[in-house]
Structures are given as structure tokens and as C-alpha cells.
Protein backbone atom coordinates (compact mmCIF):
# COMPACT_ATOMS: atom_id res chain seq x y z
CA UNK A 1 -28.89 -11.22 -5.92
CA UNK A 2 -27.15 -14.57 -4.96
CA UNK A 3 -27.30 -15.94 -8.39
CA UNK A 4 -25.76 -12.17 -10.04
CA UNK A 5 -23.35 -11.92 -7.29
CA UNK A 6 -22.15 -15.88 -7.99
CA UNK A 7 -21.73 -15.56 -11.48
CA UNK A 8 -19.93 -12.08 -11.01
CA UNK A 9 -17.45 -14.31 -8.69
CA UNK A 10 -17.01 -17.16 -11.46
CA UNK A 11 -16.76 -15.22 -14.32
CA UNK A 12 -13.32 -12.85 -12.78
CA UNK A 13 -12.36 -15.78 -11.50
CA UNK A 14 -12.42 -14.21 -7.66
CA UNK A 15 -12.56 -17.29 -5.46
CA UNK A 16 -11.12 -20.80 -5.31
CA UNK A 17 -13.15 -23.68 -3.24
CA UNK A 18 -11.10 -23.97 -0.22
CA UNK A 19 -9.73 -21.22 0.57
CA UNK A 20 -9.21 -18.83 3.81
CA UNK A 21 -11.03 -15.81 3.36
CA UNK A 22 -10.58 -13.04 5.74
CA UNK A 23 -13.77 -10.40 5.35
CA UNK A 24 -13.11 -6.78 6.02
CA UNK A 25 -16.42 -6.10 8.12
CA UNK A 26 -17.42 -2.64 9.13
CA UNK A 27 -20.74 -3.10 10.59
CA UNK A 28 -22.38 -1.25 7.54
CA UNK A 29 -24.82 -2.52 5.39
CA UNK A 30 -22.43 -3.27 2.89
CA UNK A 31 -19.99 -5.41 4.70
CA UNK A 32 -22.40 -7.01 6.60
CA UNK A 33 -24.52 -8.08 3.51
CA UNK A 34 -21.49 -9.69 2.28
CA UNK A 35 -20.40 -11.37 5.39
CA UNK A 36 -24.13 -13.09 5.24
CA UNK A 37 -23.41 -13.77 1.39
CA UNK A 38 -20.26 -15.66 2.05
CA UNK A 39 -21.25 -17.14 4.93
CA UNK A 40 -25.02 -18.90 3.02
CA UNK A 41 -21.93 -19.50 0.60
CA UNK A 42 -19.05 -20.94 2.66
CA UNK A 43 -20.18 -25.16 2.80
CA UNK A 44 -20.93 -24.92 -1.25
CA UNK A 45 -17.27 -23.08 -1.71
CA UNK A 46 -15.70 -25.05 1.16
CA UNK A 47 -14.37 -21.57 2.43
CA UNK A 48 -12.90 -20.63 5.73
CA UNK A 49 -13.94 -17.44 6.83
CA UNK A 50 -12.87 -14.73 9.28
CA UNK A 51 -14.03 -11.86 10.33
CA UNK A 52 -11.54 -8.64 10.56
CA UNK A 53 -13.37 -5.66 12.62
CA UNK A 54 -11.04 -2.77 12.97
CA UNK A 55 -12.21 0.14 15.41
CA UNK A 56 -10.67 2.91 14.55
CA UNK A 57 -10.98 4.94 17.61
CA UNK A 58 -12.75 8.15 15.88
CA UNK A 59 -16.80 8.20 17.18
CA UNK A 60 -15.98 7.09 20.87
CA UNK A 61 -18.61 4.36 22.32
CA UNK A 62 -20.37 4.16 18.98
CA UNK A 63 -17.45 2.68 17.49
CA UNK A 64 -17.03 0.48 19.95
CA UNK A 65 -20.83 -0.91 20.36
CA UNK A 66 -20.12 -1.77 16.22
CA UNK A 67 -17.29 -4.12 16.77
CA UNK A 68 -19.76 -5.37 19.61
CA UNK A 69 -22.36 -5.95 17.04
CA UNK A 70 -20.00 -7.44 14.55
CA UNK A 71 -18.76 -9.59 17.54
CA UNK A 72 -22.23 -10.70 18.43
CA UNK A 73 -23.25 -11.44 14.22
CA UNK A 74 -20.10 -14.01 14.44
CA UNK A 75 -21.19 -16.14 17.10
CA UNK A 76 -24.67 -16.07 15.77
CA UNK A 77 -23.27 -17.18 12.35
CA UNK A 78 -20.41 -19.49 13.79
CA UNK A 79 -17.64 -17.11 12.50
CA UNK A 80 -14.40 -16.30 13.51
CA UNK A 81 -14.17 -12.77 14.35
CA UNK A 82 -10.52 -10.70 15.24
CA UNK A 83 -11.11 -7.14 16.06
CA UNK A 84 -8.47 -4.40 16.73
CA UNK A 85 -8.64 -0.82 18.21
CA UNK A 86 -6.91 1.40 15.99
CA UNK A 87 -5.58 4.72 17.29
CA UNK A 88 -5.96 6.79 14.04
CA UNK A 89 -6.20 10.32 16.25
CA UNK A 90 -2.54 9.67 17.13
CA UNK A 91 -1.32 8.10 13.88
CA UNK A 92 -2.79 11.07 12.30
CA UNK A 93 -1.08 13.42 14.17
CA UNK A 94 2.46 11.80 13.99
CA UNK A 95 1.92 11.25 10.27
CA UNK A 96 0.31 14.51 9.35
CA UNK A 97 -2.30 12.18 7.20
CA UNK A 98 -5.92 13.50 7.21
CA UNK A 99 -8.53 11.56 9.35
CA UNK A 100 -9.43 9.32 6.03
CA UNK A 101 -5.92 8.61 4.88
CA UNK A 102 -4.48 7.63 8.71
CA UNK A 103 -7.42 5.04 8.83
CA UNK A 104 -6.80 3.91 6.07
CA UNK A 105 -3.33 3.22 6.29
CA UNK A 106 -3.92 1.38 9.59
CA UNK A 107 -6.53 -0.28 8.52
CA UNK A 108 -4.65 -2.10 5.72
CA UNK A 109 -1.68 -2.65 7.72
CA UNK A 110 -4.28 -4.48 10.47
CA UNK A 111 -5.37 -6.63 7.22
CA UNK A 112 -2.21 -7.23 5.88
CA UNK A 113 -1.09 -8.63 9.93
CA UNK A 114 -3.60 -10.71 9.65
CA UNK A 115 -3.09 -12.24 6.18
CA UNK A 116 -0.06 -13.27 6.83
CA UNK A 117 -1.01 -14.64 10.31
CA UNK A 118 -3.69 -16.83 8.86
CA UNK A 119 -1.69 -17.86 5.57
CA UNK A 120 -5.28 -16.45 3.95
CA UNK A 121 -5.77 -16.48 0.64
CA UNK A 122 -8.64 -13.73 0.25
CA UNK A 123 -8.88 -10.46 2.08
CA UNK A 124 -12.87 -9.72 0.90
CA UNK A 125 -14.11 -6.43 0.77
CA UNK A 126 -17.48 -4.95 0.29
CA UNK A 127 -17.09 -2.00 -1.85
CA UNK A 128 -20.17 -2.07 -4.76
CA UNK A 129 -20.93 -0.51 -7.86
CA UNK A 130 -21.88 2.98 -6.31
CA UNK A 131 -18.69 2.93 -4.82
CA UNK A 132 -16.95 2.32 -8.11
CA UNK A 133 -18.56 5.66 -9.51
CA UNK A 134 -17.32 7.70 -6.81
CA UNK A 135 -14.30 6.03 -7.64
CA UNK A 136 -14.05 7.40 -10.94
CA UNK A 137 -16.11 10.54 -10.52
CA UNK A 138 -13.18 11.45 -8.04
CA UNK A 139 -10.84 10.85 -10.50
CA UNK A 140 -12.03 12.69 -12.80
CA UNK A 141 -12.08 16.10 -10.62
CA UNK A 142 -8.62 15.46 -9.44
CA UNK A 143 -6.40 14.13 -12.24
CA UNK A 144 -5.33 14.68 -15.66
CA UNK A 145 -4.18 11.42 -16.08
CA UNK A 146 -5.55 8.60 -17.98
CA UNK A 147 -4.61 5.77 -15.81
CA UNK A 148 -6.09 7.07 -12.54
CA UNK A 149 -9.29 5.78 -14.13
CA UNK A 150 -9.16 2.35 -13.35
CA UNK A 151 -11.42 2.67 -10.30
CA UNK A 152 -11.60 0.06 -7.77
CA UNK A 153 -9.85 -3.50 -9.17
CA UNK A 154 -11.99 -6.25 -8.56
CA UNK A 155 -8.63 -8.31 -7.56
CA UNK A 156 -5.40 -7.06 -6.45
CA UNK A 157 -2.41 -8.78 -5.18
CA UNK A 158 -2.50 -8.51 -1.05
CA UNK A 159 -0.35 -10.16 1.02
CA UNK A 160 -0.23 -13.81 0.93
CA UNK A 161 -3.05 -13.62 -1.71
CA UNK A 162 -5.54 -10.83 -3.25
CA UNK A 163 -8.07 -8.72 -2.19
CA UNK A 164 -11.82 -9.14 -3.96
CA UNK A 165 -14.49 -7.20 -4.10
CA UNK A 166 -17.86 -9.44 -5.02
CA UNK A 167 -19.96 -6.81 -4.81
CA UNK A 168 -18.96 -4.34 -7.34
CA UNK A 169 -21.59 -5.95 -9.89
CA UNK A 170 -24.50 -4.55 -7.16
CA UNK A 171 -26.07 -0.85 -6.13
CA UNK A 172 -26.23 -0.02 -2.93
CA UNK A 173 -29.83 -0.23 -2.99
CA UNK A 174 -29.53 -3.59 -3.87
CA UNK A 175 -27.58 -4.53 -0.96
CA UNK A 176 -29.93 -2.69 1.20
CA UNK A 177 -32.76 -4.88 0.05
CA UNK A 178 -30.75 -7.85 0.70
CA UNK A 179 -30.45 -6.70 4.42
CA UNK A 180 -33.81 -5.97 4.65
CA UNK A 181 -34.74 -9.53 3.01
CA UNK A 182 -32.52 -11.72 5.40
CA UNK A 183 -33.22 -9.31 8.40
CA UNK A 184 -29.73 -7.77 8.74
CA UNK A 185 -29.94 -4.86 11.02
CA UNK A 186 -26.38 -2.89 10.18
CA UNK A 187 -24.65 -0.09 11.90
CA UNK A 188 -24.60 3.26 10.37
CA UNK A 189 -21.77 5.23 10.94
CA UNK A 190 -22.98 9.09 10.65
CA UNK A 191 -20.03 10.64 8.79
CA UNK A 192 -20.87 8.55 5.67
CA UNK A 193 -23.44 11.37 5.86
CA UNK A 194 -21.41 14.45 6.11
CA UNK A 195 -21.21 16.18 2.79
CA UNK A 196 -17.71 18.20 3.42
CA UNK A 197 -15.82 14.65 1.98
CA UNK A 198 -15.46 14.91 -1.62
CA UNK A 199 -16.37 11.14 -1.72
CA UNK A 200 -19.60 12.27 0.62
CA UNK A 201 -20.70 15.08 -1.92
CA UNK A 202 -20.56 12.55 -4.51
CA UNK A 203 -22.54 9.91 -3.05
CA UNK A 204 -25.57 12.67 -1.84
CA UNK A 205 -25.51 15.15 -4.63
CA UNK A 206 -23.60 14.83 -7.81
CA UNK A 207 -24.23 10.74 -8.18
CA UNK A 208 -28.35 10.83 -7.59
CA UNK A 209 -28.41 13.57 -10.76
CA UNK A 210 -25.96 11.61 -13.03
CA UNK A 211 -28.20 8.59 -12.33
CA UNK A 212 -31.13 10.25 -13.30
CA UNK A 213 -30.10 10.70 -16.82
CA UNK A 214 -28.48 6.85 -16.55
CA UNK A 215 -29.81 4.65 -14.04
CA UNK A 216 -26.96 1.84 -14.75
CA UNK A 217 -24.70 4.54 -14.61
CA UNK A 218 -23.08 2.25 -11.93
CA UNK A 219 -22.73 -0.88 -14.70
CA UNK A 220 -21.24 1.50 -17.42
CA UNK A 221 -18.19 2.74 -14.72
CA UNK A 222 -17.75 -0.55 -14.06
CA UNK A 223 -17.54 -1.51 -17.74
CA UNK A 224 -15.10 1.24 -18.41
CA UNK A 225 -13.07 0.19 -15.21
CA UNK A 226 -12.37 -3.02 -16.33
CA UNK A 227 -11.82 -2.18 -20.02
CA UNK A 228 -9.29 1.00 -18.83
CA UNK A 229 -7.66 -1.56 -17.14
CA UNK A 230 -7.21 -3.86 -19.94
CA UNK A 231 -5.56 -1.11 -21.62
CA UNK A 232 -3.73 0.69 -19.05
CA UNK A 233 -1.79 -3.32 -18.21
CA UNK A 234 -1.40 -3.35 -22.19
CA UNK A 235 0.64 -0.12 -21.92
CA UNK A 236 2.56 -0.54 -19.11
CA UNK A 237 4.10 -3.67 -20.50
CA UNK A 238 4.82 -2.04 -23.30
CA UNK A 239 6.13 1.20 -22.09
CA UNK A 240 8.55 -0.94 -19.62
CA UNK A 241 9.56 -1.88 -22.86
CA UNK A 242 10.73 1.48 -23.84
CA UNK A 243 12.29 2.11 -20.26
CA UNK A 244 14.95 -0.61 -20.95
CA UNK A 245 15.30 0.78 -24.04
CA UNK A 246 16.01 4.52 -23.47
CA UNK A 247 16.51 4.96 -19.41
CA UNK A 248 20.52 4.82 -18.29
CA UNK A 249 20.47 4.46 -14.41
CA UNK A 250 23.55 5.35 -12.28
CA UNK A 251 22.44 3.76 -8.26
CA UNK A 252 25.77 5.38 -7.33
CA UNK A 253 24.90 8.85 -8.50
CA UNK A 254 20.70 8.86 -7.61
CA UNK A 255 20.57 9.81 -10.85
CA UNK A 256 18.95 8.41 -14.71
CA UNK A 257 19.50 9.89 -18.34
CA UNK A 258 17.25 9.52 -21.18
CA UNK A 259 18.38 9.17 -24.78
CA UNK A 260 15.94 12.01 -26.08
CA UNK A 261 16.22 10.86 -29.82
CA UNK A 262 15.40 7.03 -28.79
CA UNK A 263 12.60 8.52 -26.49
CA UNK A 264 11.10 10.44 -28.89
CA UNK A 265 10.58 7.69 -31.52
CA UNK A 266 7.84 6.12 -29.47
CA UNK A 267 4.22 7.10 -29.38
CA UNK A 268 2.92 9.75 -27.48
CA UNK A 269 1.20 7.35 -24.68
CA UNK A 270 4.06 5.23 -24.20
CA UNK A 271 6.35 8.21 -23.48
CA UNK A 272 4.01 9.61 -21.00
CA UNK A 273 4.05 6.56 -18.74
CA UNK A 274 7.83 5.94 -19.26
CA UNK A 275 8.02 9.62 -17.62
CA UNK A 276 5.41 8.49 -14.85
CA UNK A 277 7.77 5.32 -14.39
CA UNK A 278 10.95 7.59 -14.09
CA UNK A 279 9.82 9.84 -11.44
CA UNK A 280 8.24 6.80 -9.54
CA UNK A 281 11.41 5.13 -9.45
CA UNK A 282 13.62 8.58 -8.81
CA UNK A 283 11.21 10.09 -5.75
CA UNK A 284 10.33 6.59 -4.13
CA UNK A 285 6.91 8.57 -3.06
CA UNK A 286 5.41 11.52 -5.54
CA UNK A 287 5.68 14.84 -3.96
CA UNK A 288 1.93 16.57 -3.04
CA UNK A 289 3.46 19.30 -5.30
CA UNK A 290 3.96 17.41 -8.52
CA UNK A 291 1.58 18.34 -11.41
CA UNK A 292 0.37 17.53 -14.79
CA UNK A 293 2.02 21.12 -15.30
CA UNK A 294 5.68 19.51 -14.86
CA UNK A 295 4.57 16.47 -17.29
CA UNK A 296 3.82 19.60 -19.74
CA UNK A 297 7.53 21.48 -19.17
CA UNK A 298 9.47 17.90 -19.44
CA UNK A 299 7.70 17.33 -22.90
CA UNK A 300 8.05 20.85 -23.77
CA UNK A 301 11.80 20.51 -22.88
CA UNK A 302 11.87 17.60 -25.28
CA UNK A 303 10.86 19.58 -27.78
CA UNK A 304 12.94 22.62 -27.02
CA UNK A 305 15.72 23.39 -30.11
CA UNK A 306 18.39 24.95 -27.13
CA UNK A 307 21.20 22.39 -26.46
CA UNK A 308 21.65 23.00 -22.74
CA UNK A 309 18.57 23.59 -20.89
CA UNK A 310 17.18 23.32 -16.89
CA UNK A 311 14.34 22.27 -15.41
CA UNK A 312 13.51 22.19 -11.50
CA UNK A 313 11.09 19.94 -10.06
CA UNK A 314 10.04 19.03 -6.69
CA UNK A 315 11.87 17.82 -3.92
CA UNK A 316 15.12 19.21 -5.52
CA UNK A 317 14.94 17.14 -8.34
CA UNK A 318 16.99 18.63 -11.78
CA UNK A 319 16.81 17.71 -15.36
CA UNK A 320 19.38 18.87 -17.58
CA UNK A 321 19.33 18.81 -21.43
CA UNK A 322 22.43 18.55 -23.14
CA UNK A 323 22.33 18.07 -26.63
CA UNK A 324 20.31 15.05 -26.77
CA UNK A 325 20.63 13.52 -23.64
CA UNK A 326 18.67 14.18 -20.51
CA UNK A 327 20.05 14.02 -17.36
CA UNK A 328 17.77 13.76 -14.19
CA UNK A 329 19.35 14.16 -10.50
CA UNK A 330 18.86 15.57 -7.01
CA UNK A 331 20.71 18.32 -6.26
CA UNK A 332 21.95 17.11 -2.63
CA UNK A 333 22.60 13.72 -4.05
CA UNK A 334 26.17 13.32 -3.85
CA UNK A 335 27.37 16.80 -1.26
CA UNK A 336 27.35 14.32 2.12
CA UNK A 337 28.12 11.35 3.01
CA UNK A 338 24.76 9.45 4.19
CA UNK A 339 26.55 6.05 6.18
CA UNK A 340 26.68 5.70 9.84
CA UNK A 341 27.01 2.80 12.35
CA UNK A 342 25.85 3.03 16.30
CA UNK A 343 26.19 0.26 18.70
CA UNK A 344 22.47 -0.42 20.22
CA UNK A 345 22.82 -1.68 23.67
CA UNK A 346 20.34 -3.52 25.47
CA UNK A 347 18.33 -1.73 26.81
CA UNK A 348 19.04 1.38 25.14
CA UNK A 349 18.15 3.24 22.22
CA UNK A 350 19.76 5.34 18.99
CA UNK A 351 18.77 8.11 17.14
CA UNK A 352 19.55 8.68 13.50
CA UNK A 353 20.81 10.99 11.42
CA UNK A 354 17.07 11.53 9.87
CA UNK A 355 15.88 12.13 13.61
CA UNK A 356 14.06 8.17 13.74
CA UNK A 357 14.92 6.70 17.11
CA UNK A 358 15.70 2.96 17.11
CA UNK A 359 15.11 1.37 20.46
CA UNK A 360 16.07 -2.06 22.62
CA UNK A 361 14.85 -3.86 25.23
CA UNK A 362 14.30 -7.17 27.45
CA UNK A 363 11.49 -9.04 27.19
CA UNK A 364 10.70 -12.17 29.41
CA UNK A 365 8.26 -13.48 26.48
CA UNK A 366 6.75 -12.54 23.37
CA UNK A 367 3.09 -11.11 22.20
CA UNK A 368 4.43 -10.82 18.90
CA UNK A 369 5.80 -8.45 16.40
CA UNK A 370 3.97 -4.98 14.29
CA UNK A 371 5.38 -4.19 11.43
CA UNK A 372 7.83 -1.44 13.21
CA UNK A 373 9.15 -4.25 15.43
CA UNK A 374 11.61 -6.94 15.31
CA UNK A 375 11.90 -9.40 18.03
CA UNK A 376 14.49 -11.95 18.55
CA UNK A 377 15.89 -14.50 21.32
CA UNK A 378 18.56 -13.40 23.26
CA UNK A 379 20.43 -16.12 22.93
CA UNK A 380 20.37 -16.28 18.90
CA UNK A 381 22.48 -13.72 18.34
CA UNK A 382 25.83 -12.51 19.35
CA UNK A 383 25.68 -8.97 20.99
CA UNK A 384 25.87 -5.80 21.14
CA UNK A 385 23.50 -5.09 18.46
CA UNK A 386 24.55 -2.24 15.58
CA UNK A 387 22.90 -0.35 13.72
CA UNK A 388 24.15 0.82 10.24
CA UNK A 389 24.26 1.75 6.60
CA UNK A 390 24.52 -1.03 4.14
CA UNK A 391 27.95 -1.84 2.80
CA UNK A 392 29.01 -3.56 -0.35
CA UNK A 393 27.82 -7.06 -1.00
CA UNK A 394 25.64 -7.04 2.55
CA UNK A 395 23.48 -10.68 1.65
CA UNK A 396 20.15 -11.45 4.00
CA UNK A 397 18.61 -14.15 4.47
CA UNK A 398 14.53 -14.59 5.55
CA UNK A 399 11.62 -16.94 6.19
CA UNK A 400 10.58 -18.82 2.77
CA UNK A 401 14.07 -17.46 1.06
CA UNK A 402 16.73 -20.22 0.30
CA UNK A 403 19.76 -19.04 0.76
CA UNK A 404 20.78 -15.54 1.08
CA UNK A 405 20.19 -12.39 -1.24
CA UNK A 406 21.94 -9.13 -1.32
CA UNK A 407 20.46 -6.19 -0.53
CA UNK A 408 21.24 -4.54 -3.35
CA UNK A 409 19.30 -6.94 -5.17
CA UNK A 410 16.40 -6.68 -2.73
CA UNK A 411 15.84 -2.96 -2.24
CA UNK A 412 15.47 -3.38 -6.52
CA UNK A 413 12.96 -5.63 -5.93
CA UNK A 414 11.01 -3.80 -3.40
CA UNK A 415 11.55 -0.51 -6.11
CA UNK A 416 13.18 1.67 -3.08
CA UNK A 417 14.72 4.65 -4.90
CA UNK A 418 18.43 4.73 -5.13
CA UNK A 419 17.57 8.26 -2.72
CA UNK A 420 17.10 5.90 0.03
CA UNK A 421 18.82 3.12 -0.21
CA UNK A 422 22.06 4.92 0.99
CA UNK A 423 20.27 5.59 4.32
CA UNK A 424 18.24 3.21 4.91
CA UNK A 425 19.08 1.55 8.66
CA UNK A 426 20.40 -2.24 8.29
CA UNK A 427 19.91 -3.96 12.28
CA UNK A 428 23.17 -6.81 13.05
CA UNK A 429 24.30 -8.83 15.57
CA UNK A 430 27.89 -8.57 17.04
CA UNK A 431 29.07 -11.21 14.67
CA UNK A 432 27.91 -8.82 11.48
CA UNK A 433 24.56 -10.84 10.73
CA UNK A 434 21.99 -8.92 9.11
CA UNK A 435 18.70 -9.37 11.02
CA UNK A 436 15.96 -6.94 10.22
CA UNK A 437 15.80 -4.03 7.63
CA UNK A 438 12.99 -1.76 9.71
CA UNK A 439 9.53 -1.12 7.48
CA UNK A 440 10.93 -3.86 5.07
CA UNK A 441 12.25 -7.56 5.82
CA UNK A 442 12.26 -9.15 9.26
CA UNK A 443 15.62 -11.95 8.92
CA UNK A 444 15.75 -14.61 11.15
CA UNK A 445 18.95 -15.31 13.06
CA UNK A 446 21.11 -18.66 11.93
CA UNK A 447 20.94 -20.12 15.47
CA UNK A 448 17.83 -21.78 15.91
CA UNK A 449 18.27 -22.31 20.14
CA UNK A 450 15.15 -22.40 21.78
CA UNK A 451 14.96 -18.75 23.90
CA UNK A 452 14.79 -18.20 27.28
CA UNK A 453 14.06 -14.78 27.13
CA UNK A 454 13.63 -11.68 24.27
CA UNK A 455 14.77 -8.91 22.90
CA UNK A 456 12.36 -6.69 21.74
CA UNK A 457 13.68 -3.59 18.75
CA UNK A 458 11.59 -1.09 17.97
CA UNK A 459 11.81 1.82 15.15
CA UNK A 460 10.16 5.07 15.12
CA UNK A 461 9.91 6.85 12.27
CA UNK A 462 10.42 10.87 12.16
CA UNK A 463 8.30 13.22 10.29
CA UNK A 464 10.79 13.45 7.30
CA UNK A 465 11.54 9.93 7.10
CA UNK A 466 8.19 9.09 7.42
CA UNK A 467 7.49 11.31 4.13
CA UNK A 468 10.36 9.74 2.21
CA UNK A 469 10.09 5.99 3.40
CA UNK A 470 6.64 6.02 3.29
CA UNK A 471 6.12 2.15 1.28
CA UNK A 472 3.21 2.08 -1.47
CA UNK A 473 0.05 0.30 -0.32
């Protein structure tokens, strides 16, 4: 397995020798076999390697004798190990995720902490071939579309590097052996046994009769992963391509219109994701409600022969035709005026127009920032601190960036959707400098004095911003 799992690494080109690699362990079998692989690995690659153990707070003691296992495996193997407790239960509820999607979430925003912490270069995971079928075998009963059958990349940017997955080459029978062979006693967690997941269902009944008929079944999903994702990175270019081509957008207005005679001279596939691309950019996050039945109405509106014709899609979303333009905007988008600007005293606290409370206070040192706080010294910036829209030609400036950049420029970059850029809170000192755009950029104040004491921001989210700020992951 060493010698498959090696040349699966060289030939995607998945590590460098040197590098930090951070390891996503579980306590399963699967993580755990990898955590031994890397480690028998680590002096030949020259890696550094830490261990990331995340307990999400969902089986009680259980979860917590795992991280006390993983724990114990580190020393043993002479590994640095950072674990985390996780409070999914209450994420969950204040997110109105599902149990799977809130630990998720938390999960990768514990791994992305880290990353940057360490500088790493890797984030490893242990998903394997099995996993890659589910992958796709999910896909396939939820979606009509083409390019939701990538499966599971084997690299993705992460981060301050990529995440890698070695181990979609193996089974998980494979892996199992391999714990049995080195004497690698994992932790089972018992829901991977419940059959009322979808992914659950897969794995116990629909997987064991596919393989019967193809016992590589797991090789020939992985096959068509990587070759689907060949084409699908093909396309895309291209059909960015078209975007420029036949997409007018108006940031003032929310708003984009489509030359329908332009549009319609490109193929068939390219239109489709130049659509996808559209609505991407327009909602900032799909709504649960969109549907390959809207993709069919916006082609069949296309191809309609009336001049002036109206389409409603979710979220309050319009398309107009008009002879052979297309017009796409949100009804609300222009009817009130989204700015406002609130003094935040210290200690005190503000609450939005969206109902997301911003809070300030003193603290007399610092444990650190999560990604929904900011914290500066008190003496670095000039208060009271404000809290605002953004206004025209508001620059920023933050660690790594020379020089400053204006927002407008950076909420491009980050593809927020014009929807949200109007409302999106902008934190400033007294003296108007911008210092942290919550859930995006953290600045860092001009004056570099040493702090005697801190000042500690913190932003709360409400239900409905929440669902229309949520970031992609």
C-alpha cells in the first residue's frame, strides 16, 4: 500500500519535501491510517506534521475519549497534536444547518485557523476511493447538473496552501488491512453506521451491490472524477470567455443584462454555465429553492418569439426580456436606502439594520482572534470607534498587502454580490481608518505602538444575514 499510495502522491503532484502538513485526524480508521502513513513518511519527505483533532461536541464522553486517543497516538509517534471542542449543537441551532453541515462548517473554519497559524502548506485529509463513490453516487440522486460530478478533488486551494487527499487511490478495506498490519486500533464513531444519512445508505446498501457487478467500481469514479474535471476547468475558462463577452453589469443598480443574440451564438454547454456564473455572482449564495426547472424557463425564455416577457425567480430575483436584451434584477434593489453609520463605544455594542449586533470591549491582554473577531490595541487607534456603510473610494490596507486597495476593488475580488456590498458593515477608528470588514479582512491599524491593553470587537451574525453573507467554503 506504501508503494501505490507514494506513487499516487508523485504522480498529482500532492506534496513538496519540506513542507508543513497539518493532518485532519478523526480517530477513524481512515485518518489514523494516514497519520501512520505520513508519519513512516515524514524523514524521507522532510515533512512537518501536525495533528488537527476537532471534537465536535455531538456523542458526549465518546467524543471526547477520541481526541484522548488521538492525543495519546501523537506522543507515541512524536507528533504535534492541536485539538478543539467544537459546539456544533449550538452552531446548528443559530445557523439552522443540519447536524452534518454545522460540523462541517466548523470544522473547516478550525482548519483554516490553523493554516494560517502555522503558515502550513498542506491541510491532509483521509477521504479514499469509497468515499469518492458516495461522492458521485450522491450526485447523481441530487443534481441535474453536469459539473456536480467532479467528486472529491484530490487538491484544492486552502488557506495558505491546498488540501490533499492521498488516499483516494485506496478502498476502505485496504486501509483497514493497513491498520490491522501496523496494529492501529481506531475509534469508531457509531453514526457512520446509521443508515437514515443518504451518504450512510450509500456506503451499507446501494455501494456493496454496485460493487458486485464492478469490484474497481471505486478506480472507475475516480477515473471519471479526474477526467470530469479536466473538462469541467476546460469549460469554465471558456465560458468566462463568453461572460465578458455578452454579460453588462450595473454594481449601482444590483442588476446584469445579457445580449440574447450574442448569447445565443455559443454552444449549448457554454451557455449553461455562463447562466450558472450569472446567478452565482447575482445571489452571492444559491437559494435552497433554485432548480434545474428555472435553468429550463430562462432557456425557454431565450427561445420565446414575445418581445417583452417576465420571469420570477427566487429570492425576488426578475428577468425581463425586451426585444433582445435580458435584463436580470431584484425587485427591492433600489426602493431603500441600505447606508448607516453608529458610533461603537467602548464598551458597548450596536445593532444593525439586518438585526447582527456588533459589540466592544476592554481587554487587559489577548488570547487571540476567531474569525468573527477583531482585536486591536487601544492605543493604535483614535476613538470612538464607528461603524458604517462603505462610501466612495473607501481604500484598506492589510497584513501581506502593499499599500492600500479599495474596497470596491476587494469585495470584486472576494465575488461578494453587488446585493451586499451596499450593506455590508465597514469597522473605523475616530480618525476614519478602515480597520476590519467583519467575516472578510482583518486591517491592521497604521500606528504600530506597542499596547498596553485591548480592545476586543465582536460581530454576531443574525439569521438573515447569516443566509445572505454566508462566504463559500
Amino acid at each position: 500500500m506504501n508503494q501505490q499510495v507514494t506513487k499516487f502522491i508523485k504522480k498529482h503532484q500532492l506534496l513538496n519535501p519540506g513542507s508543513t502538513v497539518l493532518v485532519g485526524v478523526s480517530g477513524g480508521p481512515d485518518s489514523m491510517a494516514l497519520l501512520h502513513f505520513l508519519a513512516q513518511a515524514r524523514e524521507t519527505w522532510n515533512l512537518k506534521l501536525i495533528v488537527l483533532s476537532a471534537d465536535h461536541q455531538l456523542r458526549g464522553e465518546e467524543s471526547i475519549a477520541d481526541q484522548r486517543y488521538i492525543k495519546h497516538m501523537c506522543e507515541q509517534w512524536n507528533i504535534q497534536f492541536i485539538g478543539a471542542a467544537l459546539n456544533v449543537p449550538k452552531y446548528k441551532q443559530a445557523h439552522k444547518l443540519g447536524t452534518q453541515a454545522a460540523a462541517r462548517a466548523m470544522r473547516y473554519q478550525f482548519f483554516q485557523e490553523q493554516m494560517e497559524a502555522e503558515n502550513a502548506d498542506y491541510l491532509a485529509l483521509g477521504h479514499h476511493g469509497d468515499d469518492q463513490a458516495e461522492t458521485m453516487l450522491m450526485a447523481l440522486l441530487r443534481t441535474a447538473s453536469s459539473s456536480s460530478f467532479a467528486g472529491i478533488p484530490l487538491k484544492r486551494p486552502f488557506a495558505t496552501g491546498a488540501i490533499i487527499r492521498p488516499f483516494l487511490c485506496l478502498t476502505k478495506a485496504e486501509i483497514e488491512a493497513y491498520c490491522g498490519e501496523h496494529g492501529i486500533e481506531p475509534r469508531i464513531d457509531p453514526s457512520n453506521q446509521e443508515t437514515v444519512y443518504t451518504r450512510n445508505f450509500i456506503r451499507k446498501e446501494l455501494l456493496p451491490v454496485i460493487r458486485e457487478k464492478n469490484p474497481n467500481i471505486h478506480t472507475t469514479l475516480q477515473q471519471l472524477s479526474h477526467t470530469l474535471k479536466e473538462d469541467e476547468q476546460f469549460l469554465r475558462r471558456e465560458a468566462e470567455k463568453v461572460w465578458e463577452k455578452t454579460v453588462t453589469l450595473n454594481d449601482e443598480e444590483q442588476s446584469a443584462e445579457m445580449d440574447i443574440d450574442v448569447f445565443c451564438g455559443h454552444p449549448p454547454a457554454l451557455q449553461r454555465r455562463v447562466y450558472h456564473l450569472l446567478l452565482d455572482y447575482l445571489y452571492g449564495r444559491l437559494p435552497k429553492d433554485l432548480s434545474y426547472i428555472h435553468e429550463e424557463q430562462f432557456f425557454a425564455l431565450l427561445e420565446s418569439e414575445k418581445s417583452n416577457v417576465q420571469l420570477d425567480f427566487p429570492a425576488q430575483l426578475k428577468l425581463e426580456k425586451t426585444y433582445r436584451k435580458l435584463q436580470f434584477s431584484f425587485l427591492q434593489a433600489s426602493q431603500a436606502d441600505p447606508s448607516f453609520h453608529h458610533t461603537l463605544e467602548v464598551p458597548g455594542r450596536v445593532e444593525l439594520p439586518d438585526g447582527s449586533l456588533v459589540t466592544a470591549e476592554y481587554r487587559i491582554q489577548t488570547d487571540g482572534a476567531g474569525p468573527h473577531q477583531y482585536v486591536l490595541g487601544m492605543e493604535q487607534v483614535g476613538l470612538p470607534l464607528h461603524i458604517r456603510t462603505r462610501k466612495p473610494g473607501d481604500r484598506m490596507s492589510w497584513k501581506g498587502l502593499k499599500g492600500r486597495k479599495k474596497l470596491k476593488d476587494l469585495f470584486i475580488d472576494e465575488k461578494i454580490s453587488p446585493k451586499e456590498r451596499d450593506n455590508w458593515p465597514v469597522v473605523t477608528d475616530n480618525n476614519g481608518e478602515i480597520l476590519w470588514l467583519p467575516g472578510l479582512k482583518k486591517g491592521e491599524p497604521e500606528n504600530k505602538v506597542k499596547p498596553s491593553s485591548y480592545i476586543q470587537i465582536t460581530y454576531e451574525k443574525s439569521d438573515v444575514q447569516e443566509e445572505n453573507h454566508a462566504k463559500r467554503h
